[in-house]
N, C-alpha and C. Protein backbone atom coordinates (compact mmCIF):
# COMPACT_ATOMS: atom_id res chain seq x y z
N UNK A 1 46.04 13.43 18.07
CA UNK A 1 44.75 14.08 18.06
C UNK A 1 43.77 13.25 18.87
N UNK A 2 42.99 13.73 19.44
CA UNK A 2 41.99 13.45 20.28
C UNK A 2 40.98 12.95 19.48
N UNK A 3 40.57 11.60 19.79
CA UNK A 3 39.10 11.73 19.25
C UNK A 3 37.80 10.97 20.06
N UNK A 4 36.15 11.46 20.26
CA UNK A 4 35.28 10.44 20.67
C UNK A 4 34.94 9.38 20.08
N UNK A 5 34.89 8.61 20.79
CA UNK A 5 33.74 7.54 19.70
C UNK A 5 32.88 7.21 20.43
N UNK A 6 31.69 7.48 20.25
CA UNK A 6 30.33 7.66 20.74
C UNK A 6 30.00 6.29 20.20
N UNK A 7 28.86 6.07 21.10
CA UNK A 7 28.19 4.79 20.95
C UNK A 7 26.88 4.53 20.92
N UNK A 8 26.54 4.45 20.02
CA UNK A 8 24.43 4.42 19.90
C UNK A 8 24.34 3.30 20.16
N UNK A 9 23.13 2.86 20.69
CA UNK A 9 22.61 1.32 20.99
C UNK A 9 20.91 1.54 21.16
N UNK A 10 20.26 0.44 20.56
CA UNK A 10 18.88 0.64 21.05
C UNK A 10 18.25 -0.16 22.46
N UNK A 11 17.92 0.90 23.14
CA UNK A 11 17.84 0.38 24.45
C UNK A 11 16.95 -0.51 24.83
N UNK A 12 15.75 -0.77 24.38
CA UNK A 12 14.76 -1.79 24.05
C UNK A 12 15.32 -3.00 23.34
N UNK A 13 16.37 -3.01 22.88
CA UNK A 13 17.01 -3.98 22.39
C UNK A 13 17.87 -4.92 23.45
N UNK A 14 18.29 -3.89 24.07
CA UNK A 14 19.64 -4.14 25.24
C UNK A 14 18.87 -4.82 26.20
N UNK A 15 17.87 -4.38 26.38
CA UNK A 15 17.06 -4.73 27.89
C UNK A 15 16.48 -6.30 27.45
N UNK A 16 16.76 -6.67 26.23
CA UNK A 16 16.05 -8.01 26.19
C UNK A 16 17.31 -8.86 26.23
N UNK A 17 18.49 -8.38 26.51
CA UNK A 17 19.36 -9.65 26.16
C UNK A 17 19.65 -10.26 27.72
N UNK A 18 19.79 -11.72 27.29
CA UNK A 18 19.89 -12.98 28.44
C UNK A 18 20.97 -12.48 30.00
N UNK A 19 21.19 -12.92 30.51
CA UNK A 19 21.94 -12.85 31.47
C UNK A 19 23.34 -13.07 30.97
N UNK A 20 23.19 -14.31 30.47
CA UNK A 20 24.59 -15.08 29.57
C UNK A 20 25.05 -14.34 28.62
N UNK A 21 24.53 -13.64 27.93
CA UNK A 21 24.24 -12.56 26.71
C UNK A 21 25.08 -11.06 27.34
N UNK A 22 24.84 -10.97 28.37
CA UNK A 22 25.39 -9.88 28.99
C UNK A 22 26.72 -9.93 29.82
N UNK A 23 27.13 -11.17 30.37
CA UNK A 23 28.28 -11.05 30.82
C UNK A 23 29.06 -11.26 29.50
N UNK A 24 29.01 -11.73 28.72
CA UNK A 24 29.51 -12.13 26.83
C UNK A 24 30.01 -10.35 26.86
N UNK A 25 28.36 -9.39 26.94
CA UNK A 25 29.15 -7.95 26.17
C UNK A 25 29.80 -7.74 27.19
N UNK A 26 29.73 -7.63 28.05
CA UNK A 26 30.51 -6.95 29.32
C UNK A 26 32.32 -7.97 29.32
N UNK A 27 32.41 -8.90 29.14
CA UNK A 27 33.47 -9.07 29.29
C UNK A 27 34.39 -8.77 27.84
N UNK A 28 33.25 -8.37 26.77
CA UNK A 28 34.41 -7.78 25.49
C UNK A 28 34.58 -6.88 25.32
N UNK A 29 33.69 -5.55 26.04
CA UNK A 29 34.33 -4.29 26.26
C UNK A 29 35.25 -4.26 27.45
N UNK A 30 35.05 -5.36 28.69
CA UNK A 30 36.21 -5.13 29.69
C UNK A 30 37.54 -5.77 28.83
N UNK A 31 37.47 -5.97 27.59
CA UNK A 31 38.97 -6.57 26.90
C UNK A 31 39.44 -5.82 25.75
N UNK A 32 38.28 -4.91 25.66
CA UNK A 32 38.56 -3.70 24.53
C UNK A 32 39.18 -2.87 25.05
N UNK A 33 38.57 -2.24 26.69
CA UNK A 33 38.92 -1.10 27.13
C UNK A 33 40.68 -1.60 27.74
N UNK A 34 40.74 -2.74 27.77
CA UNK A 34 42.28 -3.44 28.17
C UNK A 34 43.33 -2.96 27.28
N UNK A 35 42.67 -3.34 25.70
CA UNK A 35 43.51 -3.06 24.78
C UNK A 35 43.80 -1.67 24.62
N UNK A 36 42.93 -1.01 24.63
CA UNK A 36 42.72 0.98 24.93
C UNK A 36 44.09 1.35 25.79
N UNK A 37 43.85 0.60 26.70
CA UNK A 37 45.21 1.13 28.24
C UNK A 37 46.53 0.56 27.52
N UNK A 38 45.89 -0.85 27.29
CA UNK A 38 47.44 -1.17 26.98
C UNK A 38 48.18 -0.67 25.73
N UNK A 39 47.34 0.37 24.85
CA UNK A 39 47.34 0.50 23.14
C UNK A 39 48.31 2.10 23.87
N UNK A 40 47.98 2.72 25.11
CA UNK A 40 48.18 3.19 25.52
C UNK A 40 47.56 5.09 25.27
N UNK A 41 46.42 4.80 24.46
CA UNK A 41 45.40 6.01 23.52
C UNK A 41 44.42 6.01 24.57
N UNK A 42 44.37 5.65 25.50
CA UNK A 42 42.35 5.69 25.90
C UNK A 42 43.00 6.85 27.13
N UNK A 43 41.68 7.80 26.90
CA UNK A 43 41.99 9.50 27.61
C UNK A 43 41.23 9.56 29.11
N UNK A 44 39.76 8.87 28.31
CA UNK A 44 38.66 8.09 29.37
C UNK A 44 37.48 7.37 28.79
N UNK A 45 36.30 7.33 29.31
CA UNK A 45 34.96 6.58 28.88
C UNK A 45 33.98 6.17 29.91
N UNK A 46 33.26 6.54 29.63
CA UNK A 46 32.22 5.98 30.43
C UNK A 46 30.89 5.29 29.39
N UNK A 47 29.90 4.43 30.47
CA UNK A 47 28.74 3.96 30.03
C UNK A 47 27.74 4.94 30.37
N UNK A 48 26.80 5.27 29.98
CA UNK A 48 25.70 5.79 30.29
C UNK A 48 24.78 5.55 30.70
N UNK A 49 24.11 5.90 31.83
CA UNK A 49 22.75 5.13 32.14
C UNK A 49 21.54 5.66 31.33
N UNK A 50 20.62 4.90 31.10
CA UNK A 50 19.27 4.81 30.13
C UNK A 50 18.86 6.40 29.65
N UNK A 51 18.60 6.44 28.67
CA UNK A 51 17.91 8.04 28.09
C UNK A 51 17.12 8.36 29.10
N UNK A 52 16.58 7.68 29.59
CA UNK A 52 15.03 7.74 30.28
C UNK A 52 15.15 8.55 31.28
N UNK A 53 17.04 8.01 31.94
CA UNK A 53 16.80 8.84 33.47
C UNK A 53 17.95 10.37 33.11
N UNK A 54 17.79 10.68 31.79
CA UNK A 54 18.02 11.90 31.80
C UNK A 54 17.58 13.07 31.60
N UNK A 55 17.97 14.07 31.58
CA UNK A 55 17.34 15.66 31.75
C UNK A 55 17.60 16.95 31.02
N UNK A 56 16.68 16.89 30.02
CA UNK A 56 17.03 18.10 28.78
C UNK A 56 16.76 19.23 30.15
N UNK A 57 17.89 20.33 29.28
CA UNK A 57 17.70 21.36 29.21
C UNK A 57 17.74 22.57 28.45
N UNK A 58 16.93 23.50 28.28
CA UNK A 58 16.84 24.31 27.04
C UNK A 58 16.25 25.93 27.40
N UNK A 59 16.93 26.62 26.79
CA UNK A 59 16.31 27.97 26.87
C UNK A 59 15.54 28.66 25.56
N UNK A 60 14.01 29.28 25.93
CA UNK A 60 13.17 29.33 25.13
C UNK A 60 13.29 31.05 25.33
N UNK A 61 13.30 32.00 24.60
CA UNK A 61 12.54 33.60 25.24
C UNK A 61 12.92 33.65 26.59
N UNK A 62 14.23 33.65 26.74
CA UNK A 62 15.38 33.52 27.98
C UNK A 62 14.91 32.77 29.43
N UNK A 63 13.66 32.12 29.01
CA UNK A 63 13.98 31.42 30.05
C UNK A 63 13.62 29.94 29.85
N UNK A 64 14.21 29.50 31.38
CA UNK A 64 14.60 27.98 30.91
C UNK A 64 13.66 27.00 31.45
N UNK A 65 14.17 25.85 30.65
CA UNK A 65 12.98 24.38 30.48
C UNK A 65 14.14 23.57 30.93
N UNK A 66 13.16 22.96 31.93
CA UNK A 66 13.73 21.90 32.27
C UNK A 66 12.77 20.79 31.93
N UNK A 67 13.11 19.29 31.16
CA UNK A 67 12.43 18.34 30.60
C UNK A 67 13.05 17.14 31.53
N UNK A 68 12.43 16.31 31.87
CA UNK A 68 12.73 15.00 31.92
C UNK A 68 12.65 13.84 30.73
N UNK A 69 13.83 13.13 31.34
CA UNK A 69 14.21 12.04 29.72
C UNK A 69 14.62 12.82 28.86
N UNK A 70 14.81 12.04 27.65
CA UNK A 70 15.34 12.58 26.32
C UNK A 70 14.23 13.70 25.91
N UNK A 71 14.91 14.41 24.93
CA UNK A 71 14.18 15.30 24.33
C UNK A 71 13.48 15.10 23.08
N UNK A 72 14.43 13.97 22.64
CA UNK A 72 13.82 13.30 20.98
C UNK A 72 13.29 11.91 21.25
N UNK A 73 12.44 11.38 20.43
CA UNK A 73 12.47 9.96 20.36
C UNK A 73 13.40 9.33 18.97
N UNK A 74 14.36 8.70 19.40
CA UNK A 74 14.96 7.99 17.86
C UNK A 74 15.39 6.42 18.31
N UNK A 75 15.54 6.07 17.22
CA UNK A 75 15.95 4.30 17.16
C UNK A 75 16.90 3.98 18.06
N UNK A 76 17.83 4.57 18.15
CA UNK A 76 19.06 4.58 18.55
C UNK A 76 19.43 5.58 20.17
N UNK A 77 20.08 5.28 21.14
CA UNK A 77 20.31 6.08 21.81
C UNK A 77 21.70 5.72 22.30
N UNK A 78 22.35 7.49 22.68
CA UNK A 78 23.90 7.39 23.28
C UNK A 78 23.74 6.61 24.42
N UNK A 79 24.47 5.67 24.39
CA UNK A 79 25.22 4.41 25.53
C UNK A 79 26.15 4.67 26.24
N UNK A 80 27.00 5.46 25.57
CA UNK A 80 28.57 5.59 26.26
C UNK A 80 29.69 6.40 24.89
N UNK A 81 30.96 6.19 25.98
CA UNK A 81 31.47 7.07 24.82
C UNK A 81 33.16 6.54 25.64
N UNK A 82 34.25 6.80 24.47
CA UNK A 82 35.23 6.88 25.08
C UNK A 82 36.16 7.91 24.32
N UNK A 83 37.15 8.42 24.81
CA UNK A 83 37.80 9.15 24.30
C UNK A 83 39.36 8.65 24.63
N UNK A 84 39.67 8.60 22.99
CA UNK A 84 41.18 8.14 22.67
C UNK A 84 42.07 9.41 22.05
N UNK A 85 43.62 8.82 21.91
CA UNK A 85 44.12 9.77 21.63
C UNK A 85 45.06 9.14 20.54
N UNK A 86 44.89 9.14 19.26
CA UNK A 86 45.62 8.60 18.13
C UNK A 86 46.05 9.51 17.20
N UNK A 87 47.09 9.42 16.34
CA UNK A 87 47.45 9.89 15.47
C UNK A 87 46.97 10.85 14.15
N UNK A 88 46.06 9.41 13.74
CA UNK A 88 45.10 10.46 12.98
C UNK A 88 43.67 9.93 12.85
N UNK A 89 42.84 10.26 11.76
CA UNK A 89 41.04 9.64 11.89
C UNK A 89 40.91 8.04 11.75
N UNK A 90 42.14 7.80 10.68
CA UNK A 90 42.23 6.51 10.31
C UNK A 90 42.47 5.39 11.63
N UNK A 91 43.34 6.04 12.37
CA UNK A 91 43.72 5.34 13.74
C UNK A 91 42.13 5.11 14.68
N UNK A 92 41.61 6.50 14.72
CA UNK A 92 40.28 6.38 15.18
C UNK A 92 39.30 5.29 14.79
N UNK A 93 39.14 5.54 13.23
CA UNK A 93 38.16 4.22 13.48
C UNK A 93 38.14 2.91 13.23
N UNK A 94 39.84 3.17 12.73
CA UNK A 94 39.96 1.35 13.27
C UNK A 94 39.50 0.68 14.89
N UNK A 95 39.89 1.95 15.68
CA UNK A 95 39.55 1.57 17.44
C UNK A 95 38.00 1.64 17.25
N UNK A 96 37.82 2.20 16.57
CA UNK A 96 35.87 2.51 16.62
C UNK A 96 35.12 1.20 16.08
N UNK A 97 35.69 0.32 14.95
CA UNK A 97 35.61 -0.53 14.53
C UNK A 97 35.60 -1.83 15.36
N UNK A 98 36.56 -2.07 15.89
CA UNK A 98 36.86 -2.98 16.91
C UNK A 98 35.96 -3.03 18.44
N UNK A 99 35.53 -2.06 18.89
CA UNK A 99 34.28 -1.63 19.89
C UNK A 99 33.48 -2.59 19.85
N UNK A 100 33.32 -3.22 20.78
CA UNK A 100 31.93 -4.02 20.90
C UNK A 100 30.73 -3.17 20.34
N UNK A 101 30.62 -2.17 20.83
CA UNK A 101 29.53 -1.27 20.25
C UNK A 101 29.09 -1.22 19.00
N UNK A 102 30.17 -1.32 18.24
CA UNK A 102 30.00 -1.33 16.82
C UNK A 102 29.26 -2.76 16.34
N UNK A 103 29.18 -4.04 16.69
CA UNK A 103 28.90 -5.29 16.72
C UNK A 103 27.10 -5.33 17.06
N UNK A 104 27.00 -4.13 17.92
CA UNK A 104 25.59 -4.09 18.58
C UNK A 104 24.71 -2.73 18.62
N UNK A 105 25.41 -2.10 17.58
CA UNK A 105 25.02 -0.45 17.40
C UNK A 105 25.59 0.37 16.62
N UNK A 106 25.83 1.34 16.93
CA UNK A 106 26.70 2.14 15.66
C UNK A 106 27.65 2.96 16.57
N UNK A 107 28.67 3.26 15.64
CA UNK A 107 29.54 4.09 16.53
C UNK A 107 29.84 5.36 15.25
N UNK A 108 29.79 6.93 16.49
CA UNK A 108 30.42 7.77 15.50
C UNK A 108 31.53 7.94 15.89
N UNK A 109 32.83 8.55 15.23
CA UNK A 109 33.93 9.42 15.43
C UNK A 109 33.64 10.55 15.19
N UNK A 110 34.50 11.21 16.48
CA UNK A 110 33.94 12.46 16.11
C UNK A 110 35.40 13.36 16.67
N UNK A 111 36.21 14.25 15.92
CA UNK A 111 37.59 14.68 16.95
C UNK A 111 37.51 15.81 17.53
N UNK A 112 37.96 15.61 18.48
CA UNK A 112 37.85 17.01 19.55
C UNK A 112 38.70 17.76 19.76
N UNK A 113 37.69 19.08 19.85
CA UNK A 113 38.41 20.14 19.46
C UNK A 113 38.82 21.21 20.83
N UNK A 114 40.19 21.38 20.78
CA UNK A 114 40.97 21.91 22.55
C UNK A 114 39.88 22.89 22.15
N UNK A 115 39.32 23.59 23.37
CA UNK A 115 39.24 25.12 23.96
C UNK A 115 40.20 25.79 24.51
């Protein structure tokens, strides 16, 4: 079964950490996403760039809104996400667990569903 694990992080948080601080996270998700390939479950993933430089869109009385940035303000914002492919939920969030993300944010599981 397929599942995401999404990654919240607060971005005002992120933006204050050191230089040294940052090659640290960056080289333990480049050893997470190692274990992913080599675990032989990881489907894909990406990082996300900042809420800020993204772009709601929404339809009101059929016609549409286009917003810049997020649409909500909350504590937390999606960072990234990866998608694995394990057995069952339990498999999931042990990998969800292990995420750097989880160390510096929250992570959901969430399983996906074929169309």
């Amino acid at each position: 079964m397929q599942y995401m694990l999404l990654i919240y992080q607060n971005e005002a948080g992120l933006q204050q950490i050191r230089d040294r601080d940052v090659t640290e996270v960056t080289g333990a998700y480049m050893a997470y996403s190692k274990a992913l390939v080599e675990a032989g479950v990881l489907i894909g993933g990406e990082r996300l760039d900042r809420s800020a430089n993204g772009t709601t869109v929404r339809t009101e009385n059929g016609k549409i809104k286009v917003l810049n940035g997020p649409y909500a303000e909350t504590k937390e914002q999606l960072g990234g996400y990866f998608i694995i492919e394990v057995k069952d939920l339990d498999a999931a969030l042990s990998w969800a667990a292990r995420c750097p993300g989880a160390q510096y944010g929250v992570m959901e599981v969430r399983p996906v569903v074929k169309m």
